[in-house]
Protein backbone atom coordinates (compact mmCIF):
# COMPACT_ATOMS: atom_id res chain seq x y z
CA UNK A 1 17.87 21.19 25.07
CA UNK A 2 17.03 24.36 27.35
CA UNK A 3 13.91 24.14 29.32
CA UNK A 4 11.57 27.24 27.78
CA UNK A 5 8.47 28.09 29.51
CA UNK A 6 6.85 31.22 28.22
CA UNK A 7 3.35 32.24 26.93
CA UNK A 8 3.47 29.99 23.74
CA UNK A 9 4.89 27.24 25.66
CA UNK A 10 2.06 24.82 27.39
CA UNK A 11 2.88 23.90 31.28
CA UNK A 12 5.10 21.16 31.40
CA UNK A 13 6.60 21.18 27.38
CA UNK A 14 10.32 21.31 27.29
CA UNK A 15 10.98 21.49 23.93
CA UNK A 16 10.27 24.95 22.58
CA UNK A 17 9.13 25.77 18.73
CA UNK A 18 10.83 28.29 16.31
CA UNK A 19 9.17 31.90 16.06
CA UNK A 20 9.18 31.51 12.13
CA UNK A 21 7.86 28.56 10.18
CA UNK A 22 10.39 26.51 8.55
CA UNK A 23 12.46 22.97 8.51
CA UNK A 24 13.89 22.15 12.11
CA UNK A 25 15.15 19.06 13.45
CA UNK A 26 13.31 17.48 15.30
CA UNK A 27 13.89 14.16 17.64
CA UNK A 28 11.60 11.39 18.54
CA UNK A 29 11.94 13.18 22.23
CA UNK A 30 10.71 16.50 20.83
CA UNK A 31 7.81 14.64 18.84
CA UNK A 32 6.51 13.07 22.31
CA UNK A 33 6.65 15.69 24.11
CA UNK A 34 4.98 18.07 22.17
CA UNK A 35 2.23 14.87 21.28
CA UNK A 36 2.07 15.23 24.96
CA UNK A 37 2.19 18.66 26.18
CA UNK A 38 0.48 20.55 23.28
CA UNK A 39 -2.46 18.69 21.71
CA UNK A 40 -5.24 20.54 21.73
CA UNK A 41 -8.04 18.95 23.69
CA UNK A 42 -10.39 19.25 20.78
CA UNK A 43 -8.20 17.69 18.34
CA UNK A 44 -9.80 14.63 17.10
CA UNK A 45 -9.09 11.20 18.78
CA UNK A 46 -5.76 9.38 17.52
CA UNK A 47 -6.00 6.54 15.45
CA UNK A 48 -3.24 3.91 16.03
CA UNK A 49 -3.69 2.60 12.03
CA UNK A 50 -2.97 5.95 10.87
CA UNK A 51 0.14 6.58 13.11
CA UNK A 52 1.33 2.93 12.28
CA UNK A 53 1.08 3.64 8.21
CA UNK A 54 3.08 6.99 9.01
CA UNK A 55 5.32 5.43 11.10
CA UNK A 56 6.57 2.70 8.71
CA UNK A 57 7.21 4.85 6.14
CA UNK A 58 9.56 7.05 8.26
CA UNK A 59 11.05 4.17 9.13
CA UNK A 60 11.62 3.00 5.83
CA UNK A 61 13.08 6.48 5.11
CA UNK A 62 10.15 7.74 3.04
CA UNK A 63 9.68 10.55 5.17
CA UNK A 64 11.92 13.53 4.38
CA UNK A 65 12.49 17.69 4.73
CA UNK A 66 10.68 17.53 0.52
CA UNK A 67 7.77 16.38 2.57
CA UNK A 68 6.10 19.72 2.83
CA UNK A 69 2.99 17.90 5.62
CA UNK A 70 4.97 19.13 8.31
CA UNK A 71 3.28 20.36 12.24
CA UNK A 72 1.02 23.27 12.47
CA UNK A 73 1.09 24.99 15.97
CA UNK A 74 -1.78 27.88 16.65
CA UNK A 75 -0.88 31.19 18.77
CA UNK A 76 -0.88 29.61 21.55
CA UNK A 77 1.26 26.75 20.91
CA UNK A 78 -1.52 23.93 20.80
CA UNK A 79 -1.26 21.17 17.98
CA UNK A 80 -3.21 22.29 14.99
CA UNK A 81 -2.59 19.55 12.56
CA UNK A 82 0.26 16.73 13.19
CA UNK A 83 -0.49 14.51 16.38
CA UNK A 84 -0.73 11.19 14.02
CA UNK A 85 2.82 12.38 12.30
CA UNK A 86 4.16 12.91 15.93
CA UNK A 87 2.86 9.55 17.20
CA UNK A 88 4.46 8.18 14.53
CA UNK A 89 7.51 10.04 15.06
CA UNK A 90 7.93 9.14 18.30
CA UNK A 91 7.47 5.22 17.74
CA UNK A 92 9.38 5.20 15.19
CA UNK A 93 12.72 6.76 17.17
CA UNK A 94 13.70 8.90 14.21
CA UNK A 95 15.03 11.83 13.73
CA UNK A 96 13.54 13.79 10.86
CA UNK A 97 14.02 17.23 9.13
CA UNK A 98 10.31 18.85 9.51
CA UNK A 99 8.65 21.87 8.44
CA UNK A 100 7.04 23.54 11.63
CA UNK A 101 4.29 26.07 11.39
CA UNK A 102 3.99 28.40 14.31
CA UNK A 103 1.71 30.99 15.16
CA UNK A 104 -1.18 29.72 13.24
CA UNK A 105 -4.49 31.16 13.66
CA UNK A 106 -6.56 28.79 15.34
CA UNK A 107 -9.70 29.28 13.13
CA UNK A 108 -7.57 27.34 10.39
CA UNK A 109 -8.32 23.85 12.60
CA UNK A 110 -11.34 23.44 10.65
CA UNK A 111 -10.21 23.25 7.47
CA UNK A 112 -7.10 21.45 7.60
CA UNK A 113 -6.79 17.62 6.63
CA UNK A 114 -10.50 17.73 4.95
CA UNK A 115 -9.29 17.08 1.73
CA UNK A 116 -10.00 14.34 -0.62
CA UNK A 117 -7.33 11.54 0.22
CA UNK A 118 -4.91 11.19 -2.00
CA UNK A 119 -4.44 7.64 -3.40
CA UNK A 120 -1.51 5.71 -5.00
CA UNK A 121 -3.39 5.68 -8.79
CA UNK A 122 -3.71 9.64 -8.13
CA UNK A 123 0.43 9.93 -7.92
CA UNK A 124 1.03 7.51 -10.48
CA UNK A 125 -0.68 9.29 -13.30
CA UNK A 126 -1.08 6.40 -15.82
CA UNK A 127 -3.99 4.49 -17.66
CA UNK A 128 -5.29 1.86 -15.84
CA UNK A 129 -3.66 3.36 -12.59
CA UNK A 130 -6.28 1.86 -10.07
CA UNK A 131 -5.29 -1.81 -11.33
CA UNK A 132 -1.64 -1.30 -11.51
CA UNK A 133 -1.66 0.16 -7.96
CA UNK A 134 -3.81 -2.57 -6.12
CA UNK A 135 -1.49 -4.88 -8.29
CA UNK A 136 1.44 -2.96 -6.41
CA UNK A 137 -0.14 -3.39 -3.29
CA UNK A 138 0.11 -6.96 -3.35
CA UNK A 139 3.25 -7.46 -4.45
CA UNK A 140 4.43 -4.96 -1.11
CA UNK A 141 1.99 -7.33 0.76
CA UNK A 142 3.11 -10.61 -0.69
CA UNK A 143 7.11 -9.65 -0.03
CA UNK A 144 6.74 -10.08 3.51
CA UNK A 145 6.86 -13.29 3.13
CA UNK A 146 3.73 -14.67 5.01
CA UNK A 147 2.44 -17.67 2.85
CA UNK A 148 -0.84 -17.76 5.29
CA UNK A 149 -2.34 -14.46 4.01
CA UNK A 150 -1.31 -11.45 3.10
CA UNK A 151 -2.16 -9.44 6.75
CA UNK A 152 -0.36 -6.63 6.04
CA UNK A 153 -2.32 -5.54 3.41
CA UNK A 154 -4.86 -3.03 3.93
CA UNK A 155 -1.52 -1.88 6.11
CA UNK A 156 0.52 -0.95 3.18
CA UNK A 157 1.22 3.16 2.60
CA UNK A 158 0.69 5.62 -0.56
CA UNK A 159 4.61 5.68 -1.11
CA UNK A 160 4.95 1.87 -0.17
CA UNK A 161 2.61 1.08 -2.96
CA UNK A 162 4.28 3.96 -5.49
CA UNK A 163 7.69 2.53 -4.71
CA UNK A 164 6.86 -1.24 -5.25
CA UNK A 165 5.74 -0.24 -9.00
CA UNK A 166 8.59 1.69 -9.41
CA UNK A 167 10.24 -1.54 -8.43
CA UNK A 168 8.37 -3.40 -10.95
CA UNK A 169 7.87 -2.31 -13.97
CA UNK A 170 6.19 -5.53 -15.03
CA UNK A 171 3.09 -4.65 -13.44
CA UNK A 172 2.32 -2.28 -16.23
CA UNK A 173 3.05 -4.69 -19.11
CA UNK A 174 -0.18 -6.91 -19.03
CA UNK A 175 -2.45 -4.23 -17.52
CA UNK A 176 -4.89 -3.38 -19.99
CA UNK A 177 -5.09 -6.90 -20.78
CA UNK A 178 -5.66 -7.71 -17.19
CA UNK A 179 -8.48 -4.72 -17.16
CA UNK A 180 -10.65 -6.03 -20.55
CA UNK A 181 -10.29 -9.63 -18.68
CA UNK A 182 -11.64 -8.05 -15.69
CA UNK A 183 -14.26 -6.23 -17.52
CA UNK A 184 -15.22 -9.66 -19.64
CA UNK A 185 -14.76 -12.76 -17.21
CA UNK A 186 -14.92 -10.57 -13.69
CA UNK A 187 -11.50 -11.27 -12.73
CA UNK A 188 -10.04 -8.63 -10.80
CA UNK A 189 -7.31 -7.07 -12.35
CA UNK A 190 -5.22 -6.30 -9.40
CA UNK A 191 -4.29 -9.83 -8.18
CA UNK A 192 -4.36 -10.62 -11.94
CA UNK A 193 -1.36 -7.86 -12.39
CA UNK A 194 0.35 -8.69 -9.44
CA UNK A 195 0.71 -12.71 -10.52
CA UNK A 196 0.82 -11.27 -14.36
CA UNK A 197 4.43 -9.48 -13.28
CA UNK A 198 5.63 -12.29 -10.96
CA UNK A 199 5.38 -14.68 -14.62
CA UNK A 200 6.96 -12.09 -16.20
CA UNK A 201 9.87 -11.62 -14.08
CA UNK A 202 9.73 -15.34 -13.56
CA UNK A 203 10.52 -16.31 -17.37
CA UNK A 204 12.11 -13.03 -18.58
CA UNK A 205 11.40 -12.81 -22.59
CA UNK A 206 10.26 -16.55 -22.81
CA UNK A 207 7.32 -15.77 -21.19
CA UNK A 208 5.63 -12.92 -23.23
CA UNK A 209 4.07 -15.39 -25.55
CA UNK A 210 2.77 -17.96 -22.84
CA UNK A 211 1.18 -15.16 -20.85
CA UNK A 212 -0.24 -13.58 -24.20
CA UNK A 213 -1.90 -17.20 -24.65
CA UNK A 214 -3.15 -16.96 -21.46
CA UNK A 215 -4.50 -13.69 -21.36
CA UNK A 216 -6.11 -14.52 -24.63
CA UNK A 217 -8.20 -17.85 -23.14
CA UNK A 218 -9.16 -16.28 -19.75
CA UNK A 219 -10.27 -13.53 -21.20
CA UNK A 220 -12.91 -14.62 -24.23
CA UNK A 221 -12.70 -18.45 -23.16
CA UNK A 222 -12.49 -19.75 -26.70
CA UNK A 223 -12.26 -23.04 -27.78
CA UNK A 224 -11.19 -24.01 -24.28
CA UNK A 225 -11.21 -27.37 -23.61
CA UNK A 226 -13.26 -28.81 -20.68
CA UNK A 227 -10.31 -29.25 -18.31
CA UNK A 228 -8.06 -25.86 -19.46
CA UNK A 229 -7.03 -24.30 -16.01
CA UNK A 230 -8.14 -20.97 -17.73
CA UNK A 231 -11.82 -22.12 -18.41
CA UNK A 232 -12.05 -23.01 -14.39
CA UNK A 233 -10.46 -19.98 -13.56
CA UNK A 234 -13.44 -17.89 -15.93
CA UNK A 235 -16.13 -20.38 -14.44
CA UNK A 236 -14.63 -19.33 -10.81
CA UNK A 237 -15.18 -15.96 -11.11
CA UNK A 238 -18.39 -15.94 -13.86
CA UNK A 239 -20.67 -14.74 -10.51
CA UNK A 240 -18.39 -12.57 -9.03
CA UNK A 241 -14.82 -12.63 -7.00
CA UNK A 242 -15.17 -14.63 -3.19
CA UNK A 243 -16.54 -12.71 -0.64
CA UNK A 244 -16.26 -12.67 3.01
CA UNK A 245 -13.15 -13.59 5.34
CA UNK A 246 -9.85 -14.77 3.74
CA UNK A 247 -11.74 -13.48 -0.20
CA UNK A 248 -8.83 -11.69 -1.24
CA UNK A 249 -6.23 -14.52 -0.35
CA UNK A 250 -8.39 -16.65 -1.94
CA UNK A 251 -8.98 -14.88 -5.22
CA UNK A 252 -5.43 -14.18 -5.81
CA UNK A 253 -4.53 -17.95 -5.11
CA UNK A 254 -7.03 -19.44 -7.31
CA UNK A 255 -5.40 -16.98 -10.09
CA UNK A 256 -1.66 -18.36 -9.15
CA UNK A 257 -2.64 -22.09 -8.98
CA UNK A 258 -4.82 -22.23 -12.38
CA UNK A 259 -1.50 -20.19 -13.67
CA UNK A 260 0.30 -22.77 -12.74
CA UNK A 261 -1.58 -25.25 -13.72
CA UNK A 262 -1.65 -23.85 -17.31
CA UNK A 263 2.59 -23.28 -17.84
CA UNK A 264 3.05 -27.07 -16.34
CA UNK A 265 0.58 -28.20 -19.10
CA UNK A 266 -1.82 -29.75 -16.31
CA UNK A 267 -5.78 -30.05 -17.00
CA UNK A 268 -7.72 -30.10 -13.91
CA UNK A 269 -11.37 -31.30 -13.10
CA UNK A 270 -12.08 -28.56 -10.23
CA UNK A 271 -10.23 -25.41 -9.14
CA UNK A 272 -9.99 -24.73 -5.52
CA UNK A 273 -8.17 -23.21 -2.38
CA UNK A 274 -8.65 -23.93 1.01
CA UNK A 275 -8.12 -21.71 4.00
CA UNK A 276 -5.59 -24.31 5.43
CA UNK A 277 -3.39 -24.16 2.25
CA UNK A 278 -0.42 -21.87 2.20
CA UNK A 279 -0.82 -19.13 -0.43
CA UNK A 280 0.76 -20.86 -3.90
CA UNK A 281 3.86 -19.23 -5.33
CA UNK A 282 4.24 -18.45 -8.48
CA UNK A 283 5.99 -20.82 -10.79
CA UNK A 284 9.57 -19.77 -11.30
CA UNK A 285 9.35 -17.23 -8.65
CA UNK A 286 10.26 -16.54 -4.90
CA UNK A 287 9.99 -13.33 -3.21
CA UNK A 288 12.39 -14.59 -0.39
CA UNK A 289 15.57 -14.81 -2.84
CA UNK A 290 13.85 -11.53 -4.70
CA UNK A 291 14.73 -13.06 -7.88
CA UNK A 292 13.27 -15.78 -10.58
């Protein structure tokens, strides 16, 4: 690459930018150095999460020339928006196809990225979208295969949760089932999903009526006898889900074990998870052969 230093070209950058905007190729090398050469000392302070979600998803090839959130360059060819993309970019060591936006005005810096942040359940467009994309995001978080915890999971991106539902189409089956047993015994309907569409895949067509049982005791508790796993599992969450450290890797194994539980034909006389207990798997299912 020719070393260009002119007016639109901060001391010390040797990668210069096109004089239209468009899609260029550009190289991990290219994102560094204009990360390092060209951001504007009033941009805002980086934030390593934010590169880190961007930077598994190019690395995961989510990332492509469609993606129209390119890097905005003002007059004088300081970052306007795109130092978290470039960070990411430049970690990542790919090459991607990007639009670039020279020659912006600068005045546009305060408007840019102030929008309201767009979520998985906004892309997916479908009732009951919220549940069916935290149920997504545990499923991404649950693949990686760390029985401890799920610690990836506030880590998980927009298109890592949108492609995981894609992936499994279960998660929508049981959903507004999941939702009225949320609404009625306080179980939250993400976990619920996510554990709902491991059974399913789990026991193919044999399972749609054992689930439907389920759903049916959990949620109105009827005629439940005193050691059902689905009566402790509504007494377990009748004042609310766990809270504090380790709640969410607790309230989606207390769902898995009183599952299990229930399709073994067990009774139980207390329902509980400690924080030394690997995370339960789901009867009939293991996310390391990605198959029932």
């Amino acid at each position: 690459m020719e070393i260009v230093r002119d007016e639109l070209t901060p001391a010390g950058s040797r990668f210069r930018l096109p004089s239209e905007p468009g899609i260029v190729t550009v190289t991990p090398e290219m994102a560094s150095d204009w990360l390092s050469y060209r951001n504007h000392p009033k941009n805002r302070p980086l934030s390593k999460a934010v590169s880190f979600k961007y930077q598994k998803d190019m690395e995961a090839g989510r990332w492509t020339e469609e993606t129209p959130e390119g890097y905005i360059f003002d007059t004088d060819g300081w970052i306007i928006s795109g130092q978290h993309r470039m960070k990411a970019q430049a970690n990542s060591n790919v090459t991607l196809r990007m639009w670039v936006f020279p020659g912006e005005p600068r005045e546009i810096f305060e408007v840019v990225d102030q929008g309201y942040k767009r979520t998985a359940a906004h892309l997916l467009r479908v009732p009951n979208a919220t549940s069916i994309a935290n149920g997504g995001r545990h499923l991404a978080a649950l693949a990686d295969g760390d029985r401890w915890g799920m610690p990836r999971f506030s880590k998980i991106t927009t298109p890592e949760i949108v492609e995981t539902v894609h992936a499994w189409p279960e998660l929508t089956w049981h959903v507004t089932a999941a939702h009225a047993t949320s609404v009625q015994a306080g179980i939250p309907a993400g976990a619920h999903c996510a554990m709902l569409a491991q059974a399913a895949r789990a026991g193919g067509e044999r399972s749609t009526d054992l689930i439907q049982m389920w759903l049916d005791g959990v949620r109105t508790g009827a005629d439940l006898a005193a050691r059902d796993p689905r009566l402790h599992l509504r007494r377990r969450f009748h004042s609310g889900p766990p809270t504090g450290k380790g709640a969410r890797d607790l309230t989606y194994a207390l769902i898995v074990k009183a599952w299990n539980a229930y399709v073994a034909g067990e009774t139980i006389t207390v329902l509980r998870h400690m924080s030394t207990e690997v995370l339960p798997r789901v009867t009939g299912f293991d996310f390391e052969r990605k198959s029932a």
